[in-house]
Protein backbone atom coordinates (compact mmCIF):
# COMPACT_ATOMS: atom_id res chain seq x y z
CA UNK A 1 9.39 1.27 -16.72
CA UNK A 2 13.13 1.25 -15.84
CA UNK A 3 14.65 1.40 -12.19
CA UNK A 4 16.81 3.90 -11.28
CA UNK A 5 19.11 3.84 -8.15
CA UNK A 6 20.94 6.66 -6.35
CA UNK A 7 22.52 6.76 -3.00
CA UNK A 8 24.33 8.67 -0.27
CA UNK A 9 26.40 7.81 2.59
CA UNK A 10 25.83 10.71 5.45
CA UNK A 11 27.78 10.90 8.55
CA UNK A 12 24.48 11.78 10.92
CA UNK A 13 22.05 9.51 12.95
CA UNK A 14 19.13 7.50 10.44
CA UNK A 15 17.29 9.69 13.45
CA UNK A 16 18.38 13.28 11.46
CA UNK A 17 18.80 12.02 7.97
CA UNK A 18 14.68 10.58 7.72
CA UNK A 19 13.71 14.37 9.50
CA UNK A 20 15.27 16.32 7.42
CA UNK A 21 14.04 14.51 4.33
CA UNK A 22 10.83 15.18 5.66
CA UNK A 23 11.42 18.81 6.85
CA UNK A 24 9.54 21.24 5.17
CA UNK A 25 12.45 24.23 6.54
CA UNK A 26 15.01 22.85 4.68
CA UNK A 27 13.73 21.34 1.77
CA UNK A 28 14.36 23.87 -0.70
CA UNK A 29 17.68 23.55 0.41
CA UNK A 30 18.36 20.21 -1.41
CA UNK A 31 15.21 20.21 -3.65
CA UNK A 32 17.02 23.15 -5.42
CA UNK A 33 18.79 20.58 -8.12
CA UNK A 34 15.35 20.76 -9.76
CA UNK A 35 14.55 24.04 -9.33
CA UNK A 36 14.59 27.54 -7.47
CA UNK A 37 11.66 28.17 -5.15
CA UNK A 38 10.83 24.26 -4.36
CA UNK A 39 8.78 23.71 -1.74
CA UNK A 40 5.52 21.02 -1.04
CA UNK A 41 2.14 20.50 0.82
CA UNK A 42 0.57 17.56 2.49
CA UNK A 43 1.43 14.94 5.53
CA UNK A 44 4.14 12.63 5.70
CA UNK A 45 1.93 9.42 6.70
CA UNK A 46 0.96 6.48 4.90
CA UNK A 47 -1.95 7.55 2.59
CA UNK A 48 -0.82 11.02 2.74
CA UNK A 49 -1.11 13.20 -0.27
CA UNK A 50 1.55 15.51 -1.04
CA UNK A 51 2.10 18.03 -3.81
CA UNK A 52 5.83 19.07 -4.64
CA UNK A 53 6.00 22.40 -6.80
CA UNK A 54 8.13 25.62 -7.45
CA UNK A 55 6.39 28.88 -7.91
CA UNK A 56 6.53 29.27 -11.42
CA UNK A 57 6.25 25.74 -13.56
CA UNK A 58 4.92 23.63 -10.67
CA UNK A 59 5.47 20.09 -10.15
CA UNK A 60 3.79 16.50 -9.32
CA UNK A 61 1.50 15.06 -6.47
CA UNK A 62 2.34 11.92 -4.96
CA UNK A 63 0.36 9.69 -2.24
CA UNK A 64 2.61 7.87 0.34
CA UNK A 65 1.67 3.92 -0.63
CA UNK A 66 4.21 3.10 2.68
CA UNK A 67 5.84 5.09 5.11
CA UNK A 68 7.75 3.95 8.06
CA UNK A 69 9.38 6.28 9.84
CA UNK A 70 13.52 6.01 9.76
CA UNK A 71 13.49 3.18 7.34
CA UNK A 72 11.47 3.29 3.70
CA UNK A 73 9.39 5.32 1.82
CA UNK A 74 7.40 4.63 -1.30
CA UNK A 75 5.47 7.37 -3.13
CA UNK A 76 3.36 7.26 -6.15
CA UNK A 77 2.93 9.60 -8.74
CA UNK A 78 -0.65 10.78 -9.42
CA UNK A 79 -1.05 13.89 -10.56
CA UNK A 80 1.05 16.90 -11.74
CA UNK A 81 -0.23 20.04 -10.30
CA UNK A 82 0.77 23.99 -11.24
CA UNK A 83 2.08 26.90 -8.98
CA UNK A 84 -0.86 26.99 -6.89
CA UNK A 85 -1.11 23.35 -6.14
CA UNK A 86 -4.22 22.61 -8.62
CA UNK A 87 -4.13 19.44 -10.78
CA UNK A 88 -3.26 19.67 -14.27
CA UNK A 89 -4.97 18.23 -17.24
CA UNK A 90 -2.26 15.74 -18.84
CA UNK A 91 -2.00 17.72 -22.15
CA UNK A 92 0.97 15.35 -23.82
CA UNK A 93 2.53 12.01 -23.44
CA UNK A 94 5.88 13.25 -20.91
CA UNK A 95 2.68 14.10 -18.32
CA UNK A 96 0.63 10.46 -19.05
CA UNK A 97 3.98 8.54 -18.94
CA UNK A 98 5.09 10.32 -15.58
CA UNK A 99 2.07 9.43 -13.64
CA UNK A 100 1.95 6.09 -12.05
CA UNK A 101 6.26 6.59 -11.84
CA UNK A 102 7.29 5.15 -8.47
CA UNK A 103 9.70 6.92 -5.76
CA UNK A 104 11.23 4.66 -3.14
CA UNK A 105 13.89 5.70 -0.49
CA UNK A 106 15.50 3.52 1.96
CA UNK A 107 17.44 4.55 5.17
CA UNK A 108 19.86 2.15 5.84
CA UNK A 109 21.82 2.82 9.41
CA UNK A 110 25.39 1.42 8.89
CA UNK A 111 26.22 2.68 12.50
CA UNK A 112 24.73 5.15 15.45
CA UNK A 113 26.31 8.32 13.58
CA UNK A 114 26.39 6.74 9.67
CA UNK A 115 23.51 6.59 7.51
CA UNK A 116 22.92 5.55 3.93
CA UNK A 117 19.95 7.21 1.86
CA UNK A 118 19.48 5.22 -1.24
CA UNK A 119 16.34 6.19 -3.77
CA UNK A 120 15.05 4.01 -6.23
CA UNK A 121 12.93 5.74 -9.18
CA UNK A 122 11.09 3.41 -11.14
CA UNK A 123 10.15 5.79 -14.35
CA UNK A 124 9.95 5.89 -18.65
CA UNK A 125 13.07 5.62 -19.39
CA UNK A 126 12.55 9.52 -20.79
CA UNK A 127 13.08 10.55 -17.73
CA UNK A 128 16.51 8.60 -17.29
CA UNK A 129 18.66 12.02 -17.90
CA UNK A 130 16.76 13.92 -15.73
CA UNK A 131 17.24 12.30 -12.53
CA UNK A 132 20.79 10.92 -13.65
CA UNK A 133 21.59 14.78 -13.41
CA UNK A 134 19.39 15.95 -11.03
CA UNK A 135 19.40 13.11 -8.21
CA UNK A 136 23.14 13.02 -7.29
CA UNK A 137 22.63 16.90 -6.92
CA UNK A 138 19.79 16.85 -4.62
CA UNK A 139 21.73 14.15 -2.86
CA UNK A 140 25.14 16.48 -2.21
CA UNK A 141 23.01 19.34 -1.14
CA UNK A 142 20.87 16.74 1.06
CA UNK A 143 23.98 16.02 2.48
CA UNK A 144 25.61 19.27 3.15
CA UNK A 145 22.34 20.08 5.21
CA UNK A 146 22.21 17.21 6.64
CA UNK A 147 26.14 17.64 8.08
CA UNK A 148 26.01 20.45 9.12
CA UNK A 149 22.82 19.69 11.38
CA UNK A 150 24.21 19.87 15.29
CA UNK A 151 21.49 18.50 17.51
CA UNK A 152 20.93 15.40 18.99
């Protein structure tokens, strides 16, 4: 398994950056760097299940190992689910080596109005490309919706 590190610096509250990460409303807005129609199911709390899928190839379930509000975030791969949320058979080795891949993201306040999102994928290194290509996407368009938020 390799570790891989992205990271963001957005000029909100750690208050608006953690809710919109875990707004369901604007989620397809940044989730779009992996594909049109993103959207998920399931509770943001520690234990919580949640499945993230598109409408036509759909995606991966994850269960929240830890989850504290406004700072961190670790989610664990367990399944991969199609378009109508029901888990897949792993057919081939990509699906077996994606399950059991970690997701970790931090919030780290650098002032009242700065915030830095940093995620750490630990991941087969097959997937390296992907979310070289993909993450600092979804973390520009996580930005831009995160900016142009007004509200306390």
């Amino acid at each position: 398994m390799k570790k891989l590190t992205y990271d963001i610096t957005i000029n909100k509250s750690n208050d608006i950056v953690f809710n919109k990460l875990t707004d369901k409303s604007v989620y397809p807005d940044w989730a779009k760097a992996w594909g049109d129609g993103m959207t998920y199911k399931g509770e943001w709390k520690k234990g919580g299940e949640i499945s993230f899928f598109d409408n036509s190839q759909g995606g991966t379930k994850v269960i929240l190992e830890e989850f504290e509000p406004h700072k961190y975030i670790r989610a664990k791969h367990i399944a991969m689910v199609d378009p109508d949320n029901n888990e897949k058979e792993l057919t081939d080795d990509m699906m077996k080596k994606w399950i059991g891949s970690l997701e970790e993201y931090f919030f780290k306040k650098e002032s009242n109005q700065i915030t830095k999102l940093e995620i750490v994928m630990t991941v087969d290194e097959a997937f390296q490309e992907m979310f070289d290509t993909g993450w600092p996407k979804a973390l520009k368009y996580f930005k831009e919706v995160c900016e142009k938020y007004i509200g306390l």
